[in-house]
C-alpha atoms as a PDB file:
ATOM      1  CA  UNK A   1      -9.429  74.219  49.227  1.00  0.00           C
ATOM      2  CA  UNK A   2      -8.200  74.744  45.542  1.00  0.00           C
ATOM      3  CA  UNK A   3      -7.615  71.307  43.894  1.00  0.00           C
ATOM      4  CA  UNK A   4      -5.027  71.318  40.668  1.00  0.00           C
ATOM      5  CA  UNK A   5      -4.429  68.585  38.517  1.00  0.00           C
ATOM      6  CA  UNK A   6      -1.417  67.128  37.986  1.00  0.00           C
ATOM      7  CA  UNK A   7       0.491  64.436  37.644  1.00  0.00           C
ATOM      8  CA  UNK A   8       1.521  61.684  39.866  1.00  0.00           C
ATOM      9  CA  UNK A   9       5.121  60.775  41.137  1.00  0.00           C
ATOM     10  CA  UNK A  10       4.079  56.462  39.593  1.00  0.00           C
ATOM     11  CA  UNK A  11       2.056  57.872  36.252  1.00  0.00           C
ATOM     12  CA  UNK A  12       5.762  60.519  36.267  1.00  0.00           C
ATOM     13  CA  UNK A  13       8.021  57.879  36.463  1.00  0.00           C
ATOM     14  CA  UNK A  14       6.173  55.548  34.528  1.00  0.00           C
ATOM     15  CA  UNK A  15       5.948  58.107  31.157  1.00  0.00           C
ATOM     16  CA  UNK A  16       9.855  58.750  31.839  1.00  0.00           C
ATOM     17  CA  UNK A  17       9.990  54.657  31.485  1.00  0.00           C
ATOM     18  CA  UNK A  18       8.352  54.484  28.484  1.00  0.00           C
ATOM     19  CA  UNK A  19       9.940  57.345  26.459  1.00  0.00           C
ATOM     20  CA  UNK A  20      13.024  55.772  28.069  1.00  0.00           C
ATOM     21  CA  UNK A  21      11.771  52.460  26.265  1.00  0.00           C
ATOM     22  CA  UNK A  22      11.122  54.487  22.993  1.00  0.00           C
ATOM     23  CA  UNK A  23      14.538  55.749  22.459  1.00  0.00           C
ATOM     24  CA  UNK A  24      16.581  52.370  23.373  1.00  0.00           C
ATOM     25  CA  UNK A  25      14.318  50.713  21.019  1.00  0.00           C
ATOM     26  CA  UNK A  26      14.401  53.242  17.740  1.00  0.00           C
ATOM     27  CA  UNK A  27      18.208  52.291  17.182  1.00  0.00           C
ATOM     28  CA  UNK A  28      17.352  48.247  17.300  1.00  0.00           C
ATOM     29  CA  UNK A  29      14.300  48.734  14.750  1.00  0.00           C
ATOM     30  CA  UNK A  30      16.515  51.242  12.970  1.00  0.00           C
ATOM     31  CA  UNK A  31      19.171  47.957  12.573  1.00  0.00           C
ATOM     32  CA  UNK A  32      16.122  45.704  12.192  1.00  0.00           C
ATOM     33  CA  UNK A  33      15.033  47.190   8.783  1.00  0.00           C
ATOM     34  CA  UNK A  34      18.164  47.821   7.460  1.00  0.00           C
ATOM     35  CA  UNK A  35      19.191  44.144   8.383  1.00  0.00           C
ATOM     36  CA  UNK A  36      16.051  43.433   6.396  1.00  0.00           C
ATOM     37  CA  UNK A  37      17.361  45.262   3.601  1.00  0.00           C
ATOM     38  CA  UNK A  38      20.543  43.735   3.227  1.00  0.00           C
ATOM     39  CA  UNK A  39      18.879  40.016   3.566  1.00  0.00           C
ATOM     40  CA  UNK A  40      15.932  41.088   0.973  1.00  0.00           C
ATOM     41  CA  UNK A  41      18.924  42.552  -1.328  1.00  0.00           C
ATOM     42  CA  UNK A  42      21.326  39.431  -0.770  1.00  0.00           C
ATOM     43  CA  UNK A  43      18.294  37.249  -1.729  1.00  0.00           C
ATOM     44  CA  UNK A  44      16.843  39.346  -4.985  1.00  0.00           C
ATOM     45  CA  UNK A  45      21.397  38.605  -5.830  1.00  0.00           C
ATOM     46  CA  UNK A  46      20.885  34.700  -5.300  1.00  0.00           C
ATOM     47  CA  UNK A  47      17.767  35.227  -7.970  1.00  0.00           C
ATOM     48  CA  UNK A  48      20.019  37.544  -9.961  1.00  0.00           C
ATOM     49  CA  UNK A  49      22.620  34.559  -9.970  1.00  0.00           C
ATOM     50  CA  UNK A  50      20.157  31.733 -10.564  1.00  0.00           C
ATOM     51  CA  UNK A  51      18.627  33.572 -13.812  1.00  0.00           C
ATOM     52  CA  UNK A  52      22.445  33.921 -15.268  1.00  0.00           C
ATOM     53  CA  UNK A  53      22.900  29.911 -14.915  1.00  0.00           C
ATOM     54  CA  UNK A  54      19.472  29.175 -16.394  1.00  0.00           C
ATOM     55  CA  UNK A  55      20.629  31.618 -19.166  1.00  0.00           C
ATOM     56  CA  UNK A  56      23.942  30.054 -19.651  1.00  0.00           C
ATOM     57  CA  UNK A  57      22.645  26.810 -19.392  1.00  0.00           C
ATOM     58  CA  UNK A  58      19.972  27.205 -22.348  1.00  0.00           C
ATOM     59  CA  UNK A  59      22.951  28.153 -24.760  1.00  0.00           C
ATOM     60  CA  UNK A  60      23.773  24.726 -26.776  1.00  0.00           C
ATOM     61  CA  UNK A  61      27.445  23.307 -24.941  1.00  0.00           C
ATOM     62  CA  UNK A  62      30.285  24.269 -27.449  1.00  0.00           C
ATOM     63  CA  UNK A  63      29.644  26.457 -30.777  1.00  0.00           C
ATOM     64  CA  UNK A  64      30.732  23.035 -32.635  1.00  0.00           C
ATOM     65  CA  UNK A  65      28.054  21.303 -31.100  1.00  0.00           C
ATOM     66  CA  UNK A  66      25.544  22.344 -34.449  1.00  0.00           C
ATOM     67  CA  UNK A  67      26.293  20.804 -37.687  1.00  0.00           C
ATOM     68  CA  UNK A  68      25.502  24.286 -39.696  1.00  0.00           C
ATOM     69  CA  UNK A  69      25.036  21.816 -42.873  1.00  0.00           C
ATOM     70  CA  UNK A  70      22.069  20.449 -41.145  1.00  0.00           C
ATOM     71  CA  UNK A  71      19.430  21.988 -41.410  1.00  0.00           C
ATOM     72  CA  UNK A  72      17.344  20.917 -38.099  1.00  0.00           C
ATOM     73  CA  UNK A  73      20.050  22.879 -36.227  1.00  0.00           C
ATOM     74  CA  UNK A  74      20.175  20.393 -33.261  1.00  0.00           C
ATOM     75  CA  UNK A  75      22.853  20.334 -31.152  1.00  0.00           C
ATOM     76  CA  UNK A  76      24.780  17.006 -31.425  1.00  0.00           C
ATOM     77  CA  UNK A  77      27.557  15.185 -29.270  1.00  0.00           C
ATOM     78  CA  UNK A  78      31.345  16.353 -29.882  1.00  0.00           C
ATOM     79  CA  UNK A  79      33.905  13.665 -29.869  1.00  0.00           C
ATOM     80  CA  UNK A  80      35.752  15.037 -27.388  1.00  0.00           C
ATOM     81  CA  UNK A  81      36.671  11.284 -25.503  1.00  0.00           C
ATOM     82  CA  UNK A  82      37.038   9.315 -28.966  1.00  0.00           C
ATOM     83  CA  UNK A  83      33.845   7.342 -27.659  1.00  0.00           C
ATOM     84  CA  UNK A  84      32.010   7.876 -30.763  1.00  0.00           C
ATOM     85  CA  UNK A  85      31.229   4.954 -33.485  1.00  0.00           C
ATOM     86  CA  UNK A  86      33.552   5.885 -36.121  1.00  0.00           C
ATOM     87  CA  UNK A  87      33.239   2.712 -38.534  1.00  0.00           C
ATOM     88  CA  UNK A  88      30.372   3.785 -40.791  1.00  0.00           C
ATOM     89  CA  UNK A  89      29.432   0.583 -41.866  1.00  0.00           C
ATOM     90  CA  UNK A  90      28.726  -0.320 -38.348  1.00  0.00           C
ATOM     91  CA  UNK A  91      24.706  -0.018 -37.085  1.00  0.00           C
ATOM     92  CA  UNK A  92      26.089   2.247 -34.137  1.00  0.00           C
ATOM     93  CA  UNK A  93      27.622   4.846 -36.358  1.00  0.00           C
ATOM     94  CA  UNK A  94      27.850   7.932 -35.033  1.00  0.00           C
ATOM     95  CA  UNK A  95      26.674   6.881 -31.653  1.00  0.00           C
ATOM     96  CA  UNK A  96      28.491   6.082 -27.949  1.00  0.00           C
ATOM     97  CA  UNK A  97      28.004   3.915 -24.974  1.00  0.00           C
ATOM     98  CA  UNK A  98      24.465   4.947 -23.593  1.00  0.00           C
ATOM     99  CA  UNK A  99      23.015   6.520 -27.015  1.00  0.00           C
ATOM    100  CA  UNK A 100      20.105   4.604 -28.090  1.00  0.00           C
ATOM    101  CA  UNK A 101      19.966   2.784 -31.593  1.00  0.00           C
ATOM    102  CA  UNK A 102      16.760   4.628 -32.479  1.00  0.00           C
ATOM    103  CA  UNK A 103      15.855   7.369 -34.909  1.00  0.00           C
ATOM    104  CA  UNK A 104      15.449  10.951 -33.394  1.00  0.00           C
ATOM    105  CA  UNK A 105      18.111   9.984 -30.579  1.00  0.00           C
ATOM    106  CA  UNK A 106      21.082  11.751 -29.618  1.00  0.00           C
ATOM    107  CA  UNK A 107      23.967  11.076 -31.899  1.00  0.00           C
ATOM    108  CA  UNK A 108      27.237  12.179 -32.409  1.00  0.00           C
ATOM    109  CA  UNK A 109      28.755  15.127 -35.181  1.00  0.00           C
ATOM    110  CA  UNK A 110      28.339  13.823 -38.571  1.00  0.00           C
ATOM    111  CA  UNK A 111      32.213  15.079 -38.471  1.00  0.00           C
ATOM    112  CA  UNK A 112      33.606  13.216 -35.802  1.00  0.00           C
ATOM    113  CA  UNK A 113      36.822  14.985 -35.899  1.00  0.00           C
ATOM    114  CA  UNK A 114      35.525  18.206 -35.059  1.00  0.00           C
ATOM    115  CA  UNK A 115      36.723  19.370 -31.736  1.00  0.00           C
ATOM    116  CA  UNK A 116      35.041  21.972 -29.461  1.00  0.00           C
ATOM    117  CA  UNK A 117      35.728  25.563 -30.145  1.00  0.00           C
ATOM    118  CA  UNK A 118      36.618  28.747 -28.484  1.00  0.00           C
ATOM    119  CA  UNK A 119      36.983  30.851 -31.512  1.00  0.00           C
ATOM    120  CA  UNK A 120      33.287  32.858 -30.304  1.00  0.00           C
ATOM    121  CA  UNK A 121      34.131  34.701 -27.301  1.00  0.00           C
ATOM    122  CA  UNK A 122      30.906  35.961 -26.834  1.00  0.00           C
ATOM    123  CA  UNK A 123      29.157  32.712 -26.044  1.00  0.00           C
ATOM    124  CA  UNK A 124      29.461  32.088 -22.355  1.00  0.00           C
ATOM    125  CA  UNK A 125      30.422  28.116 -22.527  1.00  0.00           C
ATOM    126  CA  UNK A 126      31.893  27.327 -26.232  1.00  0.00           C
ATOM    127  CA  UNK A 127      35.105  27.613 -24.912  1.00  0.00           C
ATOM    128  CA  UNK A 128      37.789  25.281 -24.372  1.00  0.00           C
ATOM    129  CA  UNK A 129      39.685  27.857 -22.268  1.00  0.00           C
ATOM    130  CA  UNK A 130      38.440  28.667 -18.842  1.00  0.00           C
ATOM    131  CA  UNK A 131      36.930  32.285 -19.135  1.00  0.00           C
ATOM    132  CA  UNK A 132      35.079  34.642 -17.332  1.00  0.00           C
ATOM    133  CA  UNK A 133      32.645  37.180 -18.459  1.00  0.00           C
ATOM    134  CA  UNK A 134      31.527  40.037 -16.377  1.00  0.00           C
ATOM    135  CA  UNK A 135      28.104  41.978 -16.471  1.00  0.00           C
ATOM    136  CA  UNK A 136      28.151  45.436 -14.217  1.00  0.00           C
ATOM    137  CA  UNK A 137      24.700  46.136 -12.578  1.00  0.00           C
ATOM    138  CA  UNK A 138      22.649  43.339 -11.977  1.00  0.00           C
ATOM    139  CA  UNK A 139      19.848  45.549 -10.885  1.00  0.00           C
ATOM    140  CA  UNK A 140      18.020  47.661 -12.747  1.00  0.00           C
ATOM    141  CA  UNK A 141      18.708  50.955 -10.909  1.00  0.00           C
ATOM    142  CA  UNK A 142      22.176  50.551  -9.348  1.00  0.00           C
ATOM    143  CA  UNK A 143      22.289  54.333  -8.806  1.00  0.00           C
ATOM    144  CA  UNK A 144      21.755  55.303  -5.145  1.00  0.00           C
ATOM    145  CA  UNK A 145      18.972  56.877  -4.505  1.00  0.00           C
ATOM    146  CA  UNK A 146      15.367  57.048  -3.367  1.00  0.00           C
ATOM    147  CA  UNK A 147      14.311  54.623  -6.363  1.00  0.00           C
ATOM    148  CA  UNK A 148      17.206  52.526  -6.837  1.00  0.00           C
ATOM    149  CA  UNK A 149      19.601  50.489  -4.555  1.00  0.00           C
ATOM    150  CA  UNK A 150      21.523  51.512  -1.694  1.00  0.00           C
ATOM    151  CA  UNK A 151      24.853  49.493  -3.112  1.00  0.00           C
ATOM    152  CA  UNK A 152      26.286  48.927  -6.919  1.00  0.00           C
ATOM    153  CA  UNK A 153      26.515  45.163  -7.288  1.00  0.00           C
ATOM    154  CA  UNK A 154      27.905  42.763  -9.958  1.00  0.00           C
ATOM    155  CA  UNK A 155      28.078  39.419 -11.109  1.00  0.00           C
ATOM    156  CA  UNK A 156      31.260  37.448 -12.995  1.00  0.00           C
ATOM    157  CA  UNK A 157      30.671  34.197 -14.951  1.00  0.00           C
ATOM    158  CA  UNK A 158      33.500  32.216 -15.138  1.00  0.00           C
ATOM    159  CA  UNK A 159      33.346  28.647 -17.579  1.00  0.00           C
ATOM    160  CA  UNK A 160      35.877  26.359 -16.460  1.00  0.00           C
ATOM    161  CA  UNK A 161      36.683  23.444 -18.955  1.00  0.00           C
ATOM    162  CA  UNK A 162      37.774  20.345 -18.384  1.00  0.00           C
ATOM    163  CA  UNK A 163      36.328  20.529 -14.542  1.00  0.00           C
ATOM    164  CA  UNK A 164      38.081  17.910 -12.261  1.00  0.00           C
ATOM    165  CA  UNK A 165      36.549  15.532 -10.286  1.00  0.00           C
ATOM    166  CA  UNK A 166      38.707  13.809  -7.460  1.00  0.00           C
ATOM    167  CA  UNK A 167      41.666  14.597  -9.197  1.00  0.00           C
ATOM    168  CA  UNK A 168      40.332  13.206 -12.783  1.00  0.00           C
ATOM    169  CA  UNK A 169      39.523  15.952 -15.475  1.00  0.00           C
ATOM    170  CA  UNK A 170      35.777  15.413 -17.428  1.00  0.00           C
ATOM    171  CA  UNK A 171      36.347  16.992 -20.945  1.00  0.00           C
ATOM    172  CA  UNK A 172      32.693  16.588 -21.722  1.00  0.00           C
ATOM    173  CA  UNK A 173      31.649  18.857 -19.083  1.00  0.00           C
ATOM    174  CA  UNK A 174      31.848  22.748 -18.149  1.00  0.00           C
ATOM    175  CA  UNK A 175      31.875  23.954 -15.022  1.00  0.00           C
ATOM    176  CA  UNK A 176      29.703  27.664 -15.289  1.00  0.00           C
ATOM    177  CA  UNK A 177      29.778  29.888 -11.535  1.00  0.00           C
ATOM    178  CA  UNK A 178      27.518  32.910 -11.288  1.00  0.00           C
ATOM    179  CA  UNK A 179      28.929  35.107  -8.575  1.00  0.00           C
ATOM    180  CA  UNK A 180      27.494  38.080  -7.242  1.00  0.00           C
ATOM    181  CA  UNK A 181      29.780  41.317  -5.737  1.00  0.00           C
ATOM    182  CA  UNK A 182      28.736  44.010  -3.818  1.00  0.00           C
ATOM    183  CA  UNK A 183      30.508  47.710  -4.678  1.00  0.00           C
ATOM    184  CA  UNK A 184      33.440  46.723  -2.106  1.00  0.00           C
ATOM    185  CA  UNK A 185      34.037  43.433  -3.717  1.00  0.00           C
ATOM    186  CA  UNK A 186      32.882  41.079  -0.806  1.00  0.00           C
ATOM    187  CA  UNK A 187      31.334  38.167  -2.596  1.00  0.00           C
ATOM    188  CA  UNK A 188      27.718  37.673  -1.439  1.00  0.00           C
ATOM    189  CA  UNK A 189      26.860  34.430  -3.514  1.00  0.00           C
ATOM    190  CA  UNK A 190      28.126  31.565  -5.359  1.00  0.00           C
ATOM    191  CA  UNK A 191      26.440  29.319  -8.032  1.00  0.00           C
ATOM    192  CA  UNK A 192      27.875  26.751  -9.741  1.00  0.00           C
ATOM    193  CA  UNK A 193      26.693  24.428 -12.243  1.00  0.00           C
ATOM    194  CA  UNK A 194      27.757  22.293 -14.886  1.00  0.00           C
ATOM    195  CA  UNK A 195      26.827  21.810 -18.789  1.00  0.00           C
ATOM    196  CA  UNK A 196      27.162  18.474 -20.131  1.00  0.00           C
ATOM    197  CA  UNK A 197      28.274  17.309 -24.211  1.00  0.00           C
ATOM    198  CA  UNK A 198      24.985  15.345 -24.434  1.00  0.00           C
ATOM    199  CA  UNK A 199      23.523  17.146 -27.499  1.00  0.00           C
ATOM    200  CA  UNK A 200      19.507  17.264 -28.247  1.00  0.00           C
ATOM    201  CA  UNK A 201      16.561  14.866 -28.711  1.00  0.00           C
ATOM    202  CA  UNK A 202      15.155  15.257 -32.165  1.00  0.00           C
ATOM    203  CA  UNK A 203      11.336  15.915 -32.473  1.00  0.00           C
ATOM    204  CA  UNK A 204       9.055  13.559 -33.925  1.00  0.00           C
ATOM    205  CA  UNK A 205       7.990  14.608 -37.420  1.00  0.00           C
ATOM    206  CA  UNK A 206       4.665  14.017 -39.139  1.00  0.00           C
ATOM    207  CA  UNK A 207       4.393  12.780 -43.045  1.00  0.00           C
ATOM    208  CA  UNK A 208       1.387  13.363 -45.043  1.00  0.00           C
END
């Protein structure tokens, strides 16, 4: 009796099972990774938006805010609300409710009628205007292709002055939203933060 080797009708139907198993499942991983993708790509834009506020937010509040006949270039408090000390002869001179009587503290303008300017369009918040300021390409390689990203996206800064809060508007604050766009203009995230007319803290200085 010739034997042959073959194989079974159970080891038959269980290979057809598991190719079967194999091709249902490529599709799913296929829209696993490129699910993946899109999240990793949607977070590197919240980053991408993030770093644009930290930027904007470094940048001094209005281009008035620095006395350019001072020569410590610190950024001090416009008089935007008329809460400033005005009377010179008075100890709190150039200072408003909150500011401490104390030297190296935040003051206001040595020109107290000096109101916040818009003249600079290049600086993201010295503007008493709302604006909006795009940048194309938040990524480095926006081309598609093997190296770069699959999509082109954007971002838009837009300052808003004079932000309102429950139906009262705060003219000592800006209002600065980092959005991010893909190529087909869906928005895929929103950051919004706010600048504040506080000025700076002088430094401490040492005498010899």
């Amino acid at each position: 009796m010739v034997r042959r080797s073959a194989f079974t009708l159970i080891e038959l139907i269980f290979a057809i099972i598991v190719i079967a198993i194999t091709v249902v499942s490529l599709p799913m991983m296929n829209q696993v990774l490129a699910n993946s993708t899109n999240t990793n790509l949607i977070q590197e834009a919240i980053f991408a938006a993030a770093t644009e506020l930290n930027e904007v937010t470094t940048v001094h509040w209005d281009e008035n805010s620095i006395d350019t006949s001072n020569t410590n270039a610190l950024a001090n408090v416009i008089n935007v609300n008329n809460q400033c000390e005005t009377n010179s002869s008075l100890p709190r001179y150039r200072l408003r409710p909150g500011h401490i009587l104390q030297p190296y503290h935040r003051k206001c303008l040595n020109n107290l009628t000096l109101l916040p300017s818009y003249s600079n369009t290049n600086n993201l918040i010295d503007a008493t205007e709302d604006k909006t300021h795009t940048s194309q390409h938040i990524f480095l390689n926006p081309t598609p292709s093997t190296e770069g990203y699959k999509d082109d996206y954007n971002s838009t800064i837009v300052t808003t002055f004079n932000p309102s809060f429950d139906g009262t508007g705060r003219v000592d604050l800006k209002q600065v939203t980092a959005t991010i766009f893909d190529e087909d203009g869906n928005t895929l995230v929103s950051l919004t933060t706010y600048v504040a007319n506080i000025g700076e803290v002088d430094y401490y200085k040492r005498s010899y």
